[in-house]
Protein backbone atom coordinates (compact mmCIF):
# COMPACT_ATOMS: atom_id res chain seq x y z
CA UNK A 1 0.00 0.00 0.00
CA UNK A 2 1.24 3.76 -0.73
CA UNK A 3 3.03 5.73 2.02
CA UNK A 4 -0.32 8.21 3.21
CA UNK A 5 -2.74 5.65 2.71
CA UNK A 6 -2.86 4.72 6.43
CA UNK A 7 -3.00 7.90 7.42
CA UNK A 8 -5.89 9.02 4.92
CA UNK A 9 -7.94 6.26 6.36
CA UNK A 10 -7.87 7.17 9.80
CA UNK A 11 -8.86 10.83 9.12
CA UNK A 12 -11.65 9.17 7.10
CA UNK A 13 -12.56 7.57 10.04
CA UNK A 14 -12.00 10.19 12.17
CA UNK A 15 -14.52 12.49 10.08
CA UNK A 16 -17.21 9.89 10.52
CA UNK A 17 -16.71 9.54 14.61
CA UNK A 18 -16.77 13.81 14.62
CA UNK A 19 -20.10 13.84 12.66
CA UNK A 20 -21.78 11.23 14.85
CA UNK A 21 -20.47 12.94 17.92
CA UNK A 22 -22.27 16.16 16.52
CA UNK A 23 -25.44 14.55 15.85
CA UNK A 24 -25.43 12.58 19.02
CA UNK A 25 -24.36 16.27 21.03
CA UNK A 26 -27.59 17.97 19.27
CA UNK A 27 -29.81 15.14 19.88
CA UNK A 28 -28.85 15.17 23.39
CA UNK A 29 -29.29 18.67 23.78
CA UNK A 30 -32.73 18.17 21.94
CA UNK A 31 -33.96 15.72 24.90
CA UNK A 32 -32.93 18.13 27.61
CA UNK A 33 -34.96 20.72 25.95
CA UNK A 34 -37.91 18.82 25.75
CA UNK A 35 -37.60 17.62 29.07
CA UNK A 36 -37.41 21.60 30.08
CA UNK A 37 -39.94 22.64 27.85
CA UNK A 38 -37.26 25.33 26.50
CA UNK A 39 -38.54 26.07 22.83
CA UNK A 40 -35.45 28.09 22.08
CA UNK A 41 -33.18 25.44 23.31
CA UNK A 42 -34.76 23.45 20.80
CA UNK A 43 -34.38 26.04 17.94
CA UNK A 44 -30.31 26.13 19.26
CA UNK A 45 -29.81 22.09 18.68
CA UNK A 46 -31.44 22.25 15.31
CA UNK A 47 -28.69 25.27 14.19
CA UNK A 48 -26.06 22.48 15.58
CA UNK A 49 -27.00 20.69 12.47
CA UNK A 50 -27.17 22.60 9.97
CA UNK A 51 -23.19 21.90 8.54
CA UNK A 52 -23.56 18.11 8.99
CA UNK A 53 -24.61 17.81 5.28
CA UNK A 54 -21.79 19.84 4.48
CA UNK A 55 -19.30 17.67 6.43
CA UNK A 56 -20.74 14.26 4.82
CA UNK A 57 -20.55 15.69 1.57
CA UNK A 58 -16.65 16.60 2.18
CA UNK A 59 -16.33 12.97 3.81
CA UNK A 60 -17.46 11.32 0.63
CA UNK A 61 -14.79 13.76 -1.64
CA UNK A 62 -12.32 12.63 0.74
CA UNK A 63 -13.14 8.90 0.17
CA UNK A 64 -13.51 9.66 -3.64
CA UNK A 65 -10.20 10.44 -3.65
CA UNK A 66 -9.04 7.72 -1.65
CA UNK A 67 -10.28 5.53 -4.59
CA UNK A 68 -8.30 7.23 -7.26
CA UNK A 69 -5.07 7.86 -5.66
CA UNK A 70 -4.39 4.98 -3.20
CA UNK A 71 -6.48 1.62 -5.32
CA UNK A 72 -7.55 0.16 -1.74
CA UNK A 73 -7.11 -3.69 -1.75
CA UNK A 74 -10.04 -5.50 -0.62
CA UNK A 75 -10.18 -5.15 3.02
CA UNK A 76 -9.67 -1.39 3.10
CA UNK A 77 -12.51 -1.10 -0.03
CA UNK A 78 -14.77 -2.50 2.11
CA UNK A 79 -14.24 -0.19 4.87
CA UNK A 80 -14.45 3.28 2.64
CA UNK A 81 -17.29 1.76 0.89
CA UNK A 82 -19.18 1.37 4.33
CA UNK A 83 -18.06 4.65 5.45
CA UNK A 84 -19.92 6.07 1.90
CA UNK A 85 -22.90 4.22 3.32
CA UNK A 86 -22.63 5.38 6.36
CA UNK A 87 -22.29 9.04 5.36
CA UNK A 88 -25.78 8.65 3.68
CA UNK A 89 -27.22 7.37 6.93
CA UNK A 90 -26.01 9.96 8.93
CA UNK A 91 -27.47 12.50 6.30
CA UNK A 92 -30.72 10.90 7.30
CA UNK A 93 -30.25 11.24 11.00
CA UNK A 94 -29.74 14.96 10.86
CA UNK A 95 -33.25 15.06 8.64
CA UNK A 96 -35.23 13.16 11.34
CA UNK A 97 -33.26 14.85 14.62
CA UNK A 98 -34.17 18.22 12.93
CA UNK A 99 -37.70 17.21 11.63
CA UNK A 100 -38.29 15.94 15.37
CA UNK A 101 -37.03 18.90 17.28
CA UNK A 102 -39.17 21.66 14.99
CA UNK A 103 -42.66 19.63 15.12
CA UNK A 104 -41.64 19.41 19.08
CA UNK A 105 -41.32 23.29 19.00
CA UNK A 106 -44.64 23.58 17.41
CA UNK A 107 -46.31 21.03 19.71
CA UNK A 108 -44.66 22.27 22.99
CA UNK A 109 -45.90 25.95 21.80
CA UNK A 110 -49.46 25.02 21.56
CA UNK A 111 -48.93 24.22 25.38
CA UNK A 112 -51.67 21.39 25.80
CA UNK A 113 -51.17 19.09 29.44
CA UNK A 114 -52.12 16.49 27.68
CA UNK A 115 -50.37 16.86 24.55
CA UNK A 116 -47.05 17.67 27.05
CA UNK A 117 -48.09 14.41 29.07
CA UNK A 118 -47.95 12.36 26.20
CA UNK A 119 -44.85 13.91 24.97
CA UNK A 120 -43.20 12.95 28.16
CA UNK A 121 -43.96 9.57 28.28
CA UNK A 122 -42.37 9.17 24.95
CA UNK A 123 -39.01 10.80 26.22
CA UNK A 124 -38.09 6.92 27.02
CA UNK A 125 -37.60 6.73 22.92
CA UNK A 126 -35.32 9.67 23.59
CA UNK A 127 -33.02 8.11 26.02
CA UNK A 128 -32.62 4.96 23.87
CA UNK A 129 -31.33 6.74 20.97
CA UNK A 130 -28.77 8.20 23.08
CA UNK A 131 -27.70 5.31 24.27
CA UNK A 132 -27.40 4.17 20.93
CA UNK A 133 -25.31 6.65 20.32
CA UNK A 134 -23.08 6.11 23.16
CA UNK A 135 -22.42 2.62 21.73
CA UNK A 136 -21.81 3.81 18.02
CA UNK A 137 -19.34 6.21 19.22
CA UNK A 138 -17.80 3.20 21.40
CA UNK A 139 -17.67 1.43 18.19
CA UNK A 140 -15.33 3.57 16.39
CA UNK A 141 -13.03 3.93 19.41
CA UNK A 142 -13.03 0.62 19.62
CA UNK A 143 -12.68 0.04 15.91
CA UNK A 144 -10.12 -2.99 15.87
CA UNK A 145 -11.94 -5.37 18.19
CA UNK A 146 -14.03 -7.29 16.36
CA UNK A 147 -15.66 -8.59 19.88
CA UNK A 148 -16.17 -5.34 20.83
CA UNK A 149 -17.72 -4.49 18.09
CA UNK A 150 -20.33 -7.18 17.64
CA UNK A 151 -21.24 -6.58 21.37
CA UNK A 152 -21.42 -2.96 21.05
CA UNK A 153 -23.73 -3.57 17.90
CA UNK A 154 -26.01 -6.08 20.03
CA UNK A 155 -26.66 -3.25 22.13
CA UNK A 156 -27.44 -0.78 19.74
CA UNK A 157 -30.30 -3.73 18.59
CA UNK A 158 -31.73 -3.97 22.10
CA UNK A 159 -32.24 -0.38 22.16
CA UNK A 160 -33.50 -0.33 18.90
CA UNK A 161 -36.01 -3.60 19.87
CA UNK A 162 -37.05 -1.13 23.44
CA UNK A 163 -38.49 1.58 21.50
CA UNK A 164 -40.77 -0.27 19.34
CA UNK A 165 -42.04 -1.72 22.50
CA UNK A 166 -42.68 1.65 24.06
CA UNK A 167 -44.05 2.89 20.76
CA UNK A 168 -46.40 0.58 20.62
CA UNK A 169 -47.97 0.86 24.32
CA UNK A 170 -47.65 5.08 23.84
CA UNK A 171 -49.72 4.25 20.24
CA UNK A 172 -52.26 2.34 22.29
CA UNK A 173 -52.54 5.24 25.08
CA UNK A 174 -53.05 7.92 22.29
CA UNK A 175 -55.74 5.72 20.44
CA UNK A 176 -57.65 5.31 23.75
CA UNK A 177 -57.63 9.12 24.14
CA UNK A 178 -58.68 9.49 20.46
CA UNK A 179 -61.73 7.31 21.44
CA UNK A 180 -63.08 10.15 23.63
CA UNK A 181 -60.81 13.21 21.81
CA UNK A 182 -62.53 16.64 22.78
CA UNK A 183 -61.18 18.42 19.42
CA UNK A 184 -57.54 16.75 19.29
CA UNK A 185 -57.67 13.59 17.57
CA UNK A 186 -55.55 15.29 14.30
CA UNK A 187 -53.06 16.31 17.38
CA UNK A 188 -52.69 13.17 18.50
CA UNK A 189 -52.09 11.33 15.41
CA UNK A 190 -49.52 14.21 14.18
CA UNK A 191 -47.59 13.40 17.63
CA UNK A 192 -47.35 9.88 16.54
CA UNK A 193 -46.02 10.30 13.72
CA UNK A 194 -43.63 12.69 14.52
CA UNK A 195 -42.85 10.00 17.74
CA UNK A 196 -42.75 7.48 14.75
CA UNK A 197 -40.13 10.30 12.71
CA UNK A 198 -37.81 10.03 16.04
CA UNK A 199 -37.67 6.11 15.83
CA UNK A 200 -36.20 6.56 12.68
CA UNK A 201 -33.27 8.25 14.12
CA UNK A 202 -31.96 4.67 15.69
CA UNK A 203 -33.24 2.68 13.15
CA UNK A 204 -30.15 4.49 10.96
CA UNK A 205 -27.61 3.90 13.97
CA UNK A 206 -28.91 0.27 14.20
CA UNK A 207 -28.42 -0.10 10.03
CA UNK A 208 -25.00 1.83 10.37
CA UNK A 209 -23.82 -0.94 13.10
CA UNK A 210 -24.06 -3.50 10.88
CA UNK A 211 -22.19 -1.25 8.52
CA UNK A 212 -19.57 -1.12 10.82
CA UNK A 213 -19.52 -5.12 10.84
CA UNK A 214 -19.44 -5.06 7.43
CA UNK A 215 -16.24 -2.93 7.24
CA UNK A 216 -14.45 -5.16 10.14
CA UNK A 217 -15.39 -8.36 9.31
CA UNK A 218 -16.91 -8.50 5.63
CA UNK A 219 -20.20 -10.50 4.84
CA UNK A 220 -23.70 -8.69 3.73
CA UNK A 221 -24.05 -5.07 3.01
């Protein structure tokens, strides 16, 4: 392999484990605003992610290039080609972190108890996508143990498995109160699916942990 190569990987990687640490900073920040009912705190994560499709796009130059200067060998293909996957997923995180966070704005504004009560009890999605991120970030540190890896991915799945449990019970709690809705049955089903738009966010960090797999230890895409 070409002297630089080595080094052009790991600021590859680097790039990636920066942007997820942004998104997982902002969609930290978004719970604790939700939790304080602080709509400008909310307005202040979204502006933290405003350069991440900026950064991807710079990530996937920089892999580009890796291609046409370096000819990776099979191993190290298979790790820029996840990371190009990867960079699309993360794309996709900052679209549902920021898509969640403004309808939250709008639905903490209309300041409705029960609305707020309901938003609350979802905040237990909220905490599993930060631990998700926790372990995604642990990933990449710990990037050349493959055990650490799988384990780090099986949590990431467990998480991921927890909130379509608590999605489902929060679904049936908002269908009972659309049964007797006084006026807020279009409410209630926009809060699901803008619940169902925050699931989304670690359904992309489970995908990308297979990703990460992929790039360790080959087998499906």
């Amino acid at each position: 392999m070409l002297p630089g190569y080595n080094e052009a990987r790991h600021e590859v990687r680097e790039e990636v484990f920066d942007t997820i640490q942004g998104l997982a900073i902002a969609n930290k920040a978004g719970l604790e605003a939700i939790k304080a009912k602080d709509t400008d705190a909310l307005a202040k994560a979204r502006k933290n992610l405003k350069e991440i499709s900026k950064i991807t796009e710079k990530i996937d130059n920089d892999i580009v290039l890796i291609f046409a200067k370096y000819s990776p060998e099979a191993r190290d293909l298979r790790e820029m080609v996840s990371y190009l996957k990867i960079t699309s997923a993360l794309n996709r995180v900052r679209s549902n972190i920021n898509s969640y966070l403004k309808n939250m704005q709008s639905m903490l504004l209309e300041d409705n108890s029960t609305i707020i009560e309901l938003i609350e009890n979802s905040l237990v999605i909220n905490v599993c996508t930060v631990n998700a991120f926790e372990y995604s970030l642990k990933m990449f540190k710990t990037f050349d143990d493959n055990d650490k890896i799988k384990n780090l991915a099986s949590k990431i799945d467990v998480e991921y498995s927890k909130t379509d449990d608590i999605y489902t019970l929060l679904e049936k709690d908002v269908i009972h109160k659309i049964c007797g809705a006084d006026g807020l049955a279009e409410e209630y089903f926009n809060l699901l699916k803008y619940i169902r738009k925050n699931l989304k966010i670690i359904d992309r960090l489970d995908s990308m942990a297979q990703r990460v797999i992929f790039a360790r230890m080959g087998g499906k895409l």
